[in-house]
N, C-alpha and C. Protein backbone atom coordinates (compact mmCIF):
# COMPACT_ATOMS: atom_id res chain seq x y z
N UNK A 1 11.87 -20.74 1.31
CA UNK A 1 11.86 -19.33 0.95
C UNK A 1 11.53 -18.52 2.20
N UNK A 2 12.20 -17.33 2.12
CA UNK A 2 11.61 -16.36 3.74
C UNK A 2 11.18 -15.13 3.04
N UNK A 3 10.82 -14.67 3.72
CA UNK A 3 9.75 -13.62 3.47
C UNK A 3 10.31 -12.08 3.68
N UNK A 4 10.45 -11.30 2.37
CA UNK A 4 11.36 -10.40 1.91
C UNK A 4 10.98 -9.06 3.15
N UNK A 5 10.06 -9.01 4.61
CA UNK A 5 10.50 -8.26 4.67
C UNK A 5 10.87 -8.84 6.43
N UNK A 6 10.03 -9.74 6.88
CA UNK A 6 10.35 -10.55 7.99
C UNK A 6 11.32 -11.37 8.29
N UNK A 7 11.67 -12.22 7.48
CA UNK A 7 12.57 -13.15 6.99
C UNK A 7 12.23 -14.39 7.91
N UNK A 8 10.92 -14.38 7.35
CA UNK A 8 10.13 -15.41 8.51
C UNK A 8 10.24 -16.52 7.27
N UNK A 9 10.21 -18.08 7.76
CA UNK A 9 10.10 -19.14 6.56
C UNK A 9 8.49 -18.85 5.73
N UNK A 10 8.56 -18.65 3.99
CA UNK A 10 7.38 -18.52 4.23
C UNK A 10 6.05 -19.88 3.83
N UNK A 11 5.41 -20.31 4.22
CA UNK A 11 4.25 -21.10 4.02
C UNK A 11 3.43 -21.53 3.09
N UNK A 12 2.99 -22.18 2.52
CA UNK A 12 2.06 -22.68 1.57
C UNK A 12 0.38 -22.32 1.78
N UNK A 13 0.14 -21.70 0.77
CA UNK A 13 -1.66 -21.94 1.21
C UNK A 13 -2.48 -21.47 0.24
N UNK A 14 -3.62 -22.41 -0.43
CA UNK A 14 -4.22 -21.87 -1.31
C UNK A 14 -5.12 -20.55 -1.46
N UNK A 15 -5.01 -19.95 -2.31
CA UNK A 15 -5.57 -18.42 -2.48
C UNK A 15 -5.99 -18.27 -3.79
N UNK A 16 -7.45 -18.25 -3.84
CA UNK A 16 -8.28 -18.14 -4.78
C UNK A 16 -7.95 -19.25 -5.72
N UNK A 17 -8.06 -20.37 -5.60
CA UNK A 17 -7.91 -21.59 -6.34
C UNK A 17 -5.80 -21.49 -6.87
N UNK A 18 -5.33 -20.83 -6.28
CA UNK A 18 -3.77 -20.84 -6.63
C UNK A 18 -2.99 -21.18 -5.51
N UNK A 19 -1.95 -22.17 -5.51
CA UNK A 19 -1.04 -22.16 -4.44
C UNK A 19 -0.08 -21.61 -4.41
N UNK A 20 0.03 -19.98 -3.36
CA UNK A 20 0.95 -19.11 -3.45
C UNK A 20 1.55 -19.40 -1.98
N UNK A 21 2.52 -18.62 -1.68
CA UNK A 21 3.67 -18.62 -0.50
C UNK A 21 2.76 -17.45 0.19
N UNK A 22 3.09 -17.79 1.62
CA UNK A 22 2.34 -16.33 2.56
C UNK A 22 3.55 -15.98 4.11
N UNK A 23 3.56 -14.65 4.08
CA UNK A 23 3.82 -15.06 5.50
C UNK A 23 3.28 -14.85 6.77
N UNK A 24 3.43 -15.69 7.23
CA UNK A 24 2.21 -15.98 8.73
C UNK A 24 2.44 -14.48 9.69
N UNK A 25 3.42 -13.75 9.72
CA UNK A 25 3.39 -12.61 10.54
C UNK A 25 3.01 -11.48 9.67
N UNK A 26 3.79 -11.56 8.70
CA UNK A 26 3.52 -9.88 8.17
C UNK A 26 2.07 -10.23 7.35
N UNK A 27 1.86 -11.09 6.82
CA UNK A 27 0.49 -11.44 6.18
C UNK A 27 0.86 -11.09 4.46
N UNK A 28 2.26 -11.02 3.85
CA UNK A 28 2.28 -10.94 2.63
C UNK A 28 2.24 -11.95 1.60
N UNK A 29 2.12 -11.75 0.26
CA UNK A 29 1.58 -12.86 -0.30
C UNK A 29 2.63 -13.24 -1.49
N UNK A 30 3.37 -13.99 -2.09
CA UNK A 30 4.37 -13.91 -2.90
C UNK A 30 3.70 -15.30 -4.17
N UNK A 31 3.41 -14.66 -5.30
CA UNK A 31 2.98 -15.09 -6.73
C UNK A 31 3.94 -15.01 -7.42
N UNK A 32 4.25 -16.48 -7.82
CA UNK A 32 5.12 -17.23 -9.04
C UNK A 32 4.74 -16.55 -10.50
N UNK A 33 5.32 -16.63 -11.01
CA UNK A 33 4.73 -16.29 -12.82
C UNK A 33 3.62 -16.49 -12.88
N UNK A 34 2.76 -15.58 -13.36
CA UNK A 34 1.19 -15.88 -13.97
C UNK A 34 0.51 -15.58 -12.68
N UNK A 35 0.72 -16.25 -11.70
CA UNK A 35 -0.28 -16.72 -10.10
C UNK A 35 -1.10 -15.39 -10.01
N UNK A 36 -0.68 -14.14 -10.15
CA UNK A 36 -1.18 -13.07 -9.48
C UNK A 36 -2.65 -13.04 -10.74
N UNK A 37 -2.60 -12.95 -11.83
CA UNK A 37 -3.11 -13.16 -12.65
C UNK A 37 -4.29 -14.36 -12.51
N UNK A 38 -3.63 -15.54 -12.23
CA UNK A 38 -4.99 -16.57 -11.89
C UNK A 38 -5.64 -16.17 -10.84
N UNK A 39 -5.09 -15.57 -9.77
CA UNK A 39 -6.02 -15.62 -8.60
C UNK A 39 -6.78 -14.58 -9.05
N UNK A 40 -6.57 -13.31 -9.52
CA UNK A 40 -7.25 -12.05 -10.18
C UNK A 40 -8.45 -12.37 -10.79
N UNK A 41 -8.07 -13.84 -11.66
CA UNK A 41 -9.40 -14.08 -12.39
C UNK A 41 -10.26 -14.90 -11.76
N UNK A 42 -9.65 -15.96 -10.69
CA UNK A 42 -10.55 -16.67 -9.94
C UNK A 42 -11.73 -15.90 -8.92
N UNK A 43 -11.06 -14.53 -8.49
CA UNK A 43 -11.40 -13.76 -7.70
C UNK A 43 -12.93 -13.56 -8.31
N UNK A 44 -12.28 -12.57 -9.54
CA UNK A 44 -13.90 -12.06 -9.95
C UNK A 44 -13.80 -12.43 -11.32
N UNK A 45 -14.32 -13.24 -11.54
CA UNK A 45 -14.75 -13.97 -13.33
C UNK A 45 -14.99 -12.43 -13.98
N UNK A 46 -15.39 -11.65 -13.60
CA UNK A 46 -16.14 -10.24 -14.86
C UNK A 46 -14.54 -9.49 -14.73
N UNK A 47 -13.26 -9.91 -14.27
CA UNK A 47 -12.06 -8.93 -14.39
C UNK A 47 -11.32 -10.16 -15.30
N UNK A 48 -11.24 -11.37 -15.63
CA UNK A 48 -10.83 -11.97 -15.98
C UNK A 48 -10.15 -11.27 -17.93
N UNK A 49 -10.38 -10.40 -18.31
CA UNK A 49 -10.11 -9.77 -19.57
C UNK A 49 -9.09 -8.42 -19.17
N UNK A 50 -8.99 -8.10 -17.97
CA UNK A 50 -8.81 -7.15 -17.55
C UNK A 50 -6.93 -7.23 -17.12
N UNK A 51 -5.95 -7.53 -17.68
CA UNK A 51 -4.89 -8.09 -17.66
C UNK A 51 -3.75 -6.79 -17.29
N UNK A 52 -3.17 -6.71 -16.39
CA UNK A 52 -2.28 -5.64 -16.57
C UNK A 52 -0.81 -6.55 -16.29
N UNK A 53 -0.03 -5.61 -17.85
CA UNK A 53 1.28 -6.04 -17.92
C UNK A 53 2.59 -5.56 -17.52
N UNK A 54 2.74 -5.99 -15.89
CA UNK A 54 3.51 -5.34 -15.25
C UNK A 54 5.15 -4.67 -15.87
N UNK A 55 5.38 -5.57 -16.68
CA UNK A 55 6.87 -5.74 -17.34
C UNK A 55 7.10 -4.94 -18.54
N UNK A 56 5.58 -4.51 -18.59
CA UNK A 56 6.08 -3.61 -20.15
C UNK A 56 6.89 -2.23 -20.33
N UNK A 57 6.59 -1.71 -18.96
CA UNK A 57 7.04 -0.07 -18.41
C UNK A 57 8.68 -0.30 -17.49
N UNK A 58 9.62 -0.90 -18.11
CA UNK A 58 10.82 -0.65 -17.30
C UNK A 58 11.42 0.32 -16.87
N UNK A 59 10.76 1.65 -17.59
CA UNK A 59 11.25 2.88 -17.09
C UNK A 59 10.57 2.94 -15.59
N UNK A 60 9.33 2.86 -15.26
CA UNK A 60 8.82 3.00 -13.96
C UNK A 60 9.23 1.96 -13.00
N UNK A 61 10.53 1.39 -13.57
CA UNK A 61 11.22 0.65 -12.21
C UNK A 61 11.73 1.13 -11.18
N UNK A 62 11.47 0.74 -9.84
CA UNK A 62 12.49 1.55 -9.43
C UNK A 62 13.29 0.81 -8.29
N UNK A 63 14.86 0.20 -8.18
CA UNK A 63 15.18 -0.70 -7.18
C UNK A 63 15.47 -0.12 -6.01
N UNK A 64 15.08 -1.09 -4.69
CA UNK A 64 15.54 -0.90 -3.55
C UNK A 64 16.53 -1.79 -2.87
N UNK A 65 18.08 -1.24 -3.70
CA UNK A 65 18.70 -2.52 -3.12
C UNK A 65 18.57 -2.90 -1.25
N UNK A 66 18.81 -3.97 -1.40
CA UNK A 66 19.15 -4.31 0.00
C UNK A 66 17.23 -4.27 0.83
N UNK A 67 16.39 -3.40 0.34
CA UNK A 67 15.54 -3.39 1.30
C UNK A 67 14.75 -4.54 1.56
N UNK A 68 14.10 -5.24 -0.06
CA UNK A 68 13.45 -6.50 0.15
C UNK A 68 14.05 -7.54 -0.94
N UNK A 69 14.33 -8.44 -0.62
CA UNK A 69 14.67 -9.64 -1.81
C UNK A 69 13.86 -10.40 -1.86
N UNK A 70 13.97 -11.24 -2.99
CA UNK A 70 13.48 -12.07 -3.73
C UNK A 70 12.84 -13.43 -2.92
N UNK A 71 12.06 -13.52 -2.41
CA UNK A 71 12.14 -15.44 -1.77
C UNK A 71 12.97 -16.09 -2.64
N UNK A 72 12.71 -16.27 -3.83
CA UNK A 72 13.06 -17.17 -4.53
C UNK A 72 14.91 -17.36 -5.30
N UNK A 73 15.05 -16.03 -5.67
CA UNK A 73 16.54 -15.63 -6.17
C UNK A 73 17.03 -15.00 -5.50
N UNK A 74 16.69 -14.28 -4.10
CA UNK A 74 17.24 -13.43 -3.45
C UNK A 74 18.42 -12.26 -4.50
N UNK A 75 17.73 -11.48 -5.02
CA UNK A 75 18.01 -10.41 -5.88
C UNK A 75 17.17 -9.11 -5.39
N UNK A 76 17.56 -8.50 -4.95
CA UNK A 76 16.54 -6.99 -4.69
C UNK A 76 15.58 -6.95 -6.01
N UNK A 77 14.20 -7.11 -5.10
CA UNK A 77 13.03 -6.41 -5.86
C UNK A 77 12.36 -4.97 -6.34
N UNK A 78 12.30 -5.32 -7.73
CA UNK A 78 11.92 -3.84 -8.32
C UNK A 78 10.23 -3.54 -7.88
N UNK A 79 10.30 -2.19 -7.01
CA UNK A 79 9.08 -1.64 -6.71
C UNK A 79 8.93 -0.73 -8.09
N UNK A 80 7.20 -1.18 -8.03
CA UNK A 80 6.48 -0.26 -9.69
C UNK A 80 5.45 -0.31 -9.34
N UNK A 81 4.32 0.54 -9.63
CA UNK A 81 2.69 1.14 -9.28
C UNK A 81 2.32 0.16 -10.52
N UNK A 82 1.29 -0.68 -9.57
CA UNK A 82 0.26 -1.75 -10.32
C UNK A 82 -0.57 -1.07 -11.61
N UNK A 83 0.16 -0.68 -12.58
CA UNK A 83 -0.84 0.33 -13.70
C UNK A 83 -0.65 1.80 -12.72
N UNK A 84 -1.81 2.11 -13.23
CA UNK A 84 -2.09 3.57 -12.89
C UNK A 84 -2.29 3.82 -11.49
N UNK A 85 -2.48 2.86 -10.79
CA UNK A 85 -2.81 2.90 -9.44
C UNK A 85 -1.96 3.39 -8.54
N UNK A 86 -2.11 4.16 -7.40
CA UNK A 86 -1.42 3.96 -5.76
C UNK A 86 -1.06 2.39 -5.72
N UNK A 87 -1.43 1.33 -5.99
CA UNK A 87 -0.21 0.45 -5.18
C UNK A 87 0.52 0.15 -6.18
N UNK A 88 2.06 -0.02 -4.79
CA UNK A 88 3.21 -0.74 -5.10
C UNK A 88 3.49 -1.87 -5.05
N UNK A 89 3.90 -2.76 -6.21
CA UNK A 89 4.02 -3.81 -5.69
C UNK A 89 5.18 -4.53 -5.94
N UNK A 90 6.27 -4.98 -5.66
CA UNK A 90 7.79 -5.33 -5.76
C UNK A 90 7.54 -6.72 -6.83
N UNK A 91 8.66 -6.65 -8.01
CA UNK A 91 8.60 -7.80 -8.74
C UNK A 91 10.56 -7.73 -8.70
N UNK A 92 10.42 -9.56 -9.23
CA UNK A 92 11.67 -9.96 -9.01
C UNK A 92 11.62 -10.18 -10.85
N UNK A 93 13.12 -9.76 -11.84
CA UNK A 93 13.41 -9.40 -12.81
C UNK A 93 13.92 -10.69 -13.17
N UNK A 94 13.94 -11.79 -12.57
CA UNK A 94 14.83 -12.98 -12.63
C UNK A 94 13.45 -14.10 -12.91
N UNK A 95 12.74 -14.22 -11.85
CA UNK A 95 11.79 -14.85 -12.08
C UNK A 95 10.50 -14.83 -12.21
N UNK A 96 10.64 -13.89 -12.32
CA UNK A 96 8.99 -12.90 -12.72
C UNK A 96 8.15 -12.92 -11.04
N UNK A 97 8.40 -13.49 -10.35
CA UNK A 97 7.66 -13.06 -9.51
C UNK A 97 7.18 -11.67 -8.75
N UNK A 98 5.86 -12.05 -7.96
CA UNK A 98 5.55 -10.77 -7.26
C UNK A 98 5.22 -11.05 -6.06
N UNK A 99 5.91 -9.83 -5.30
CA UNK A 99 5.32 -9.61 -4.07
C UNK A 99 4.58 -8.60 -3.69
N UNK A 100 3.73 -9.08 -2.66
CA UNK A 100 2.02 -7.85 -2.09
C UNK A 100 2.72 -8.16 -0.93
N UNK A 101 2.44 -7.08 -0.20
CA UNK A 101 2.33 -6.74 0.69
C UNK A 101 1.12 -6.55 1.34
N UNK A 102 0.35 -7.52 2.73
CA UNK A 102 -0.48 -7.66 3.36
C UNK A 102 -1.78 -6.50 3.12
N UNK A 103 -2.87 -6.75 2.16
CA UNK A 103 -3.86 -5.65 1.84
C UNK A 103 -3.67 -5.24 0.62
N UNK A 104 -2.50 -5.93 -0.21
CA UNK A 104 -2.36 -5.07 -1.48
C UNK A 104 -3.07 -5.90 -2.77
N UNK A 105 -3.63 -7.37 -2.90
CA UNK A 105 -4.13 -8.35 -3.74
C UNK A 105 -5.74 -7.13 -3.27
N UNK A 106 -6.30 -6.82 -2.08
CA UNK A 106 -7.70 -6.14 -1.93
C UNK A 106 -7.73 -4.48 -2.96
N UNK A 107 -6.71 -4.12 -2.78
CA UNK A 107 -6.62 -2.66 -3.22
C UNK A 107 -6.44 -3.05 -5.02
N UNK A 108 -5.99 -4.15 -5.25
CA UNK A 108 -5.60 -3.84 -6.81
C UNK A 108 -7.07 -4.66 -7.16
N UNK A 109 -7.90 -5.14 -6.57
CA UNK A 109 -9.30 -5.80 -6.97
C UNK A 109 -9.78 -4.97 -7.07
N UNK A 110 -10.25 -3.95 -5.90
CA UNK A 110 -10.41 -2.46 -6.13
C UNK A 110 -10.41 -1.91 -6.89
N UNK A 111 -9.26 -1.64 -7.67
CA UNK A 111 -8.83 -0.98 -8.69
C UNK A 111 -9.34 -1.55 -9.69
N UNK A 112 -9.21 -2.81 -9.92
CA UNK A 112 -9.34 -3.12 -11.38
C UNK A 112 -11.21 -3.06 -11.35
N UNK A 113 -11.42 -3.26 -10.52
CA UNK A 113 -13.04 -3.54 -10.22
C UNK A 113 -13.37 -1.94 -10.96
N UNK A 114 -12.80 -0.53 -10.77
CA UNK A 114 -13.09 0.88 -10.69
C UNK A 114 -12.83 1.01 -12.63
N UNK A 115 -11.59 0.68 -13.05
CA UNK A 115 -11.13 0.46 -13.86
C UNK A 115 -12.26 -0.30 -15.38
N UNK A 116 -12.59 -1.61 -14.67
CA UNK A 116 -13.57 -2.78 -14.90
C UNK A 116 -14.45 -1.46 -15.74
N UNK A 117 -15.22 -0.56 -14.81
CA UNK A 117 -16.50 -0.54 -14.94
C UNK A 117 -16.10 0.93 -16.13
N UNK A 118 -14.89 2.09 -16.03
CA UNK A 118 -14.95 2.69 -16.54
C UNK A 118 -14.60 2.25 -17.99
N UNK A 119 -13.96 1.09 -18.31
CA UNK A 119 -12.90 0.57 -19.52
C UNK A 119 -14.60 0.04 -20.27
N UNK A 120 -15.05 -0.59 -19.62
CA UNK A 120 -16.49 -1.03 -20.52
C UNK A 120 -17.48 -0.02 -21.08
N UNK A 121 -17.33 1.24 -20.29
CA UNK A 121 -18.49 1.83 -21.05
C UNK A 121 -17.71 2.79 -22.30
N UNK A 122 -16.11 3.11 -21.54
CA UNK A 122 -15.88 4.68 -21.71
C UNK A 122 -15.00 3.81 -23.58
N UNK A 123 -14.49 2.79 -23.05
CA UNK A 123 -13.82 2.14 -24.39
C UNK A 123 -14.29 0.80 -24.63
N UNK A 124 -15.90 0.86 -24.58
CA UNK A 124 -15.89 -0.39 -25.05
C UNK A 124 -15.42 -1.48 -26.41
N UNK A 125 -15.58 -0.36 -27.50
CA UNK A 125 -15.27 -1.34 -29.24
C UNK A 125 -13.98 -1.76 -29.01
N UNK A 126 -13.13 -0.14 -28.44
CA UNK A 126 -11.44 -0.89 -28.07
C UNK A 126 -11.01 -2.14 -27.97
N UNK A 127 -11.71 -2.16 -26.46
CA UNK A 127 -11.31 -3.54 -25.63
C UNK A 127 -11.83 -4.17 -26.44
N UNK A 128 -13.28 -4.52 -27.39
CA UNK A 128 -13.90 -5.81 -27.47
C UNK A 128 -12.47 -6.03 -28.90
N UNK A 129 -12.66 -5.02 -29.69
CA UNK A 129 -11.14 -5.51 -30.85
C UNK A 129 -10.06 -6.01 -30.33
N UNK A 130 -9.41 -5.33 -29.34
CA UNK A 130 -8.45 -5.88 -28.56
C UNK A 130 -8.54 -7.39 -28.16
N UNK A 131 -9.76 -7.87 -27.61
CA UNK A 131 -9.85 -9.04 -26.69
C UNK A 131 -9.99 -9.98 -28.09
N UNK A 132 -10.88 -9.40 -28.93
CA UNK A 132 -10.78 -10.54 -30.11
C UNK A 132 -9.55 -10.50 -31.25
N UNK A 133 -8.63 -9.53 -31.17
CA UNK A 133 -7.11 -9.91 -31.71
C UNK A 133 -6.54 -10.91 -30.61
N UNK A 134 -6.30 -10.96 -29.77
CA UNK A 134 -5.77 -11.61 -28.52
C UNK A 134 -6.27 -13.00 -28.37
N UNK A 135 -7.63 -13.56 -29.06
CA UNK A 135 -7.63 -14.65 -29.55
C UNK A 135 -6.93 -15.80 -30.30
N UNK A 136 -6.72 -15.02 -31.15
CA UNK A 136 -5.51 -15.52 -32.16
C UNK A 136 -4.07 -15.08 -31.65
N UNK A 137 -3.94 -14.27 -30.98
CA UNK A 137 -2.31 -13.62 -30.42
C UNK A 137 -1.89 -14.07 -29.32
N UNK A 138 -2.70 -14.21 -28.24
CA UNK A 138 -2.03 -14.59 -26.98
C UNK A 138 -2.23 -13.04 -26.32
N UNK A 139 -1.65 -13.04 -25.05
CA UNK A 139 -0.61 -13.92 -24.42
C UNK A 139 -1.26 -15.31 -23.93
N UNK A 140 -2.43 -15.34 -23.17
CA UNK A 140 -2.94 -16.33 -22.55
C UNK A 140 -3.15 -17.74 -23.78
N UNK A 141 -3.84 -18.63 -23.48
CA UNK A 141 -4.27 -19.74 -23.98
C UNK A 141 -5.57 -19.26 -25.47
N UNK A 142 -5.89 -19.57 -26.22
CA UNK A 142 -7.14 -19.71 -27.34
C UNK A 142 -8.24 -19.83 -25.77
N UNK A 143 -8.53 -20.42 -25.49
CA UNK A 143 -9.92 -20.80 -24.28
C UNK A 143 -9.62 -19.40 -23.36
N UNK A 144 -8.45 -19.43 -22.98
CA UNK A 144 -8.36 -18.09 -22.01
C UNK A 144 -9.37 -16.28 -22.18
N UNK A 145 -8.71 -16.90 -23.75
CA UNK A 145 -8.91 -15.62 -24.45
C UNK A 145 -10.05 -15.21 -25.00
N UNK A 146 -10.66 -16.62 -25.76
CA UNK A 146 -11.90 -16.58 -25.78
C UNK A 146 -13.40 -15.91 -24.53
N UNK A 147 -13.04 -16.76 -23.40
CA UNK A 147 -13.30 -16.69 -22.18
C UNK A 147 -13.18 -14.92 -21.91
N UNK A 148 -12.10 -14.15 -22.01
CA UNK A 148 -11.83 -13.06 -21.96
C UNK A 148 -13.06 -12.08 -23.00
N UNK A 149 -12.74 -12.78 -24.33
CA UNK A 149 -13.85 -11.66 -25.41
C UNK A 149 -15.42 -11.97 -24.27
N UNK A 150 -15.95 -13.56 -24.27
CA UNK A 150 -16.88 -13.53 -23.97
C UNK A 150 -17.79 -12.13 -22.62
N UNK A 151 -16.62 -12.25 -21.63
CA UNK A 151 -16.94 -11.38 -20.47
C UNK A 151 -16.91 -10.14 -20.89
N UNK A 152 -16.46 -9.55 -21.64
CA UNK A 152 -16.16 -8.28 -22.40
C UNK A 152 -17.81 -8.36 -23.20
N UNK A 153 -18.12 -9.21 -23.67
CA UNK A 153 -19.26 -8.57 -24.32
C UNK A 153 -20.74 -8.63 -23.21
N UNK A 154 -20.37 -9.62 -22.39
CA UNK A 154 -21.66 -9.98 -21.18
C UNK A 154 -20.91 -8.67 -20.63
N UNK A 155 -20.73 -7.72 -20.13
CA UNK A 155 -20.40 -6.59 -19.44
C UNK A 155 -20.88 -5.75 -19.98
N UNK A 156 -20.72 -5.73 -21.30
CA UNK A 156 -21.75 -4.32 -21.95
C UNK A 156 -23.23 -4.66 -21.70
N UNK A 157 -23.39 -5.87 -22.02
CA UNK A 157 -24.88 -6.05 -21.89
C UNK A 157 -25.60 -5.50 -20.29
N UNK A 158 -24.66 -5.68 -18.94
CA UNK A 158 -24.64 -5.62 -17.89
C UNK A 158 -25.23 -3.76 -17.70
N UNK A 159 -24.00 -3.44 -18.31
CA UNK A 159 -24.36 -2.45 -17.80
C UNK A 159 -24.67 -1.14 -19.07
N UNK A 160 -25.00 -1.83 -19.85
CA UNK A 160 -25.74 -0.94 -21.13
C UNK A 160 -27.56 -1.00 -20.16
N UNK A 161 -27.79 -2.29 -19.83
CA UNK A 161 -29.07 -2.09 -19.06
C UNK A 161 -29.28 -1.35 -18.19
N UNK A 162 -28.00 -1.65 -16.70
CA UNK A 162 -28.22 -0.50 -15.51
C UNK A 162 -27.76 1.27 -16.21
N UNK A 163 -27.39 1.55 -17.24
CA UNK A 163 -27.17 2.64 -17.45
C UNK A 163 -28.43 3.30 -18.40
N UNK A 164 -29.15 2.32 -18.97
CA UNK A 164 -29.89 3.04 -20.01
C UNK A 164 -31.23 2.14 -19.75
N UNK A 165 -32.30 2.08 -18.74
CA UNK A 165 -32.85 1.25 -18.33
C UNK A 165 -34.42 1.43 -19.13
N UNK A 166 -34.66 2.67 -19.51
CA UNK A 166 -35.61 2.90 -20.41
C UNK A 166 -35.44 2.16 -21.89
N UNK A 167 -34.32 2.48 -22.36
CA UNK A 167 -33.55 1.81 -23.77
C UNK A 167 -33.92 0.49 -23.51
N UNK A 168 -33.33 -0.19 -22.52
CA UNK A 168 -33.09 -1.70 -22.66
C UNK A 168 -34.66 -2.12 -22.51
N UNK A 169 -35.43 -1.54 -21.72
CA UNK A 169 -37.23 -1.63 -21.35
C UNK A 169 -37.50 -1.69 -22.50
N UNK A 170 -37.14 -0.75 -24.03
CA UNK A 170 -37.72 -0.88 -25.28
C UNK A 170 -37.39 -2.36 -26.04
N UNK A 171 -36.10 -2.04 -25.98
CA UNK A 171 -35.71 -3.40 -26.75
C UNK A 171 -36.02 -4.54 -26.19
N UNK A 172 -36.39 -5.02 -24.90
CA UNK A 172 -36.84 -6.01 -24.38
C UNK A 172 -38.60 -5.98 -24.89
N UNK A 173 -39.37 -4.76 -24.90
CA UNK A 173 -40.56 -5.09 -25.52
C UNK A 173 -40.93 -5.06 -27.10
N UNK A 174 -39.76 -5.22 -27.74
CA UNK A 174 -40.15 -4.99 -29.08
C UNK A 174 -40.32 -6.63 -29.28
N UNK A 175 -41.45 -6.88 -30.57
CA UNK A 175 -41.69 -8.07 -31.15
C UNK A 175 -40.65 -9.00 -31.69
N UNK A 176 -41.06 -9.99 -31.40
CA UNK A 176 -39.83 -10.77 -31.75
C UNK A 176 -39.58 -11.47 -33.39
């Protein structure tokens, strides 16, 4: 495979417990189905619930023929904003893959990290219903998902304390 914007061969190397493709000059990173997703959760266990579904918004596609292709199918990749965010990140429509561009796996940790903290307080019941339909629904695995409710509820606890530190001082001294 070469590297959609160097066309350098690109390399093997593990990243965050995943073996993705890199390339040694431009420093970009190219994730198979799912990959971007495992490394996301290997990264930071407390984003692991935190799933964004690149494929659902086809209207916010937008192609650049000819500019970058595919490693894998060599098909021009569709550039689309990671969610709500400033970054772009090119996916291939054939094989689900994605490509980052050198700094862009840091900026969407970022994000989801910013995201992370507002989605827990501002919607917490949401997400926790959400994460526990998704048990039984998918997309991920029963353990995945589970794994997912669990961090969703250790997060409120997290930061129901740093936000309300008098509150949590009570309930920690009441009788047991």
């Amino acid at each position: 495979m070469t590297c959609p914007i160097c066309k350098t061969e690109l390399k093997k190397v593990v990243f965050y417990g995943v073996e993705v493709d890199y390339c040694p000059n431009c420093l970009g990173l190219w994730f198979e189905r799912d990959e971007l997703r495992q490394a996301k959760d290997e990264k930071d266990e407390n984003l692991n619930w935190l799933d964004i579904d690149l494929w659902k918004e086809e209207a916010k596609f937008k192609i650049s023929p000819g500019k970058k292709l595919c490693p894998h199918c060599q098909v021009p990749l569709y550039e689309v904003n990671y969610s709500d965010s400033k970054v772009k990140v090119d996916l291939c429509n054939l094989c689900e893959g994605i490509w980052l561009d050198r700094g862009e796996f840091k900026k969407i940790i970022n994000y989801l990290k910013e995201k992370e903290k507002k989605e827990v307080l501002d919607s917490y019941f949401k997400n926790l219903v959400k994460e526990g339909i998704e048990i039984f629904t998918g997309p991920e695995t029963f353990r995945e998902e589970i794994g997912d409710f669990l961090t969703v509820l250790k997060l409120l606890n997290y930061k129901f304390l740093t936000q309300y530190p008098i509150l949590s001082k009570i309930i920690t001294t009441l009788p047991k």
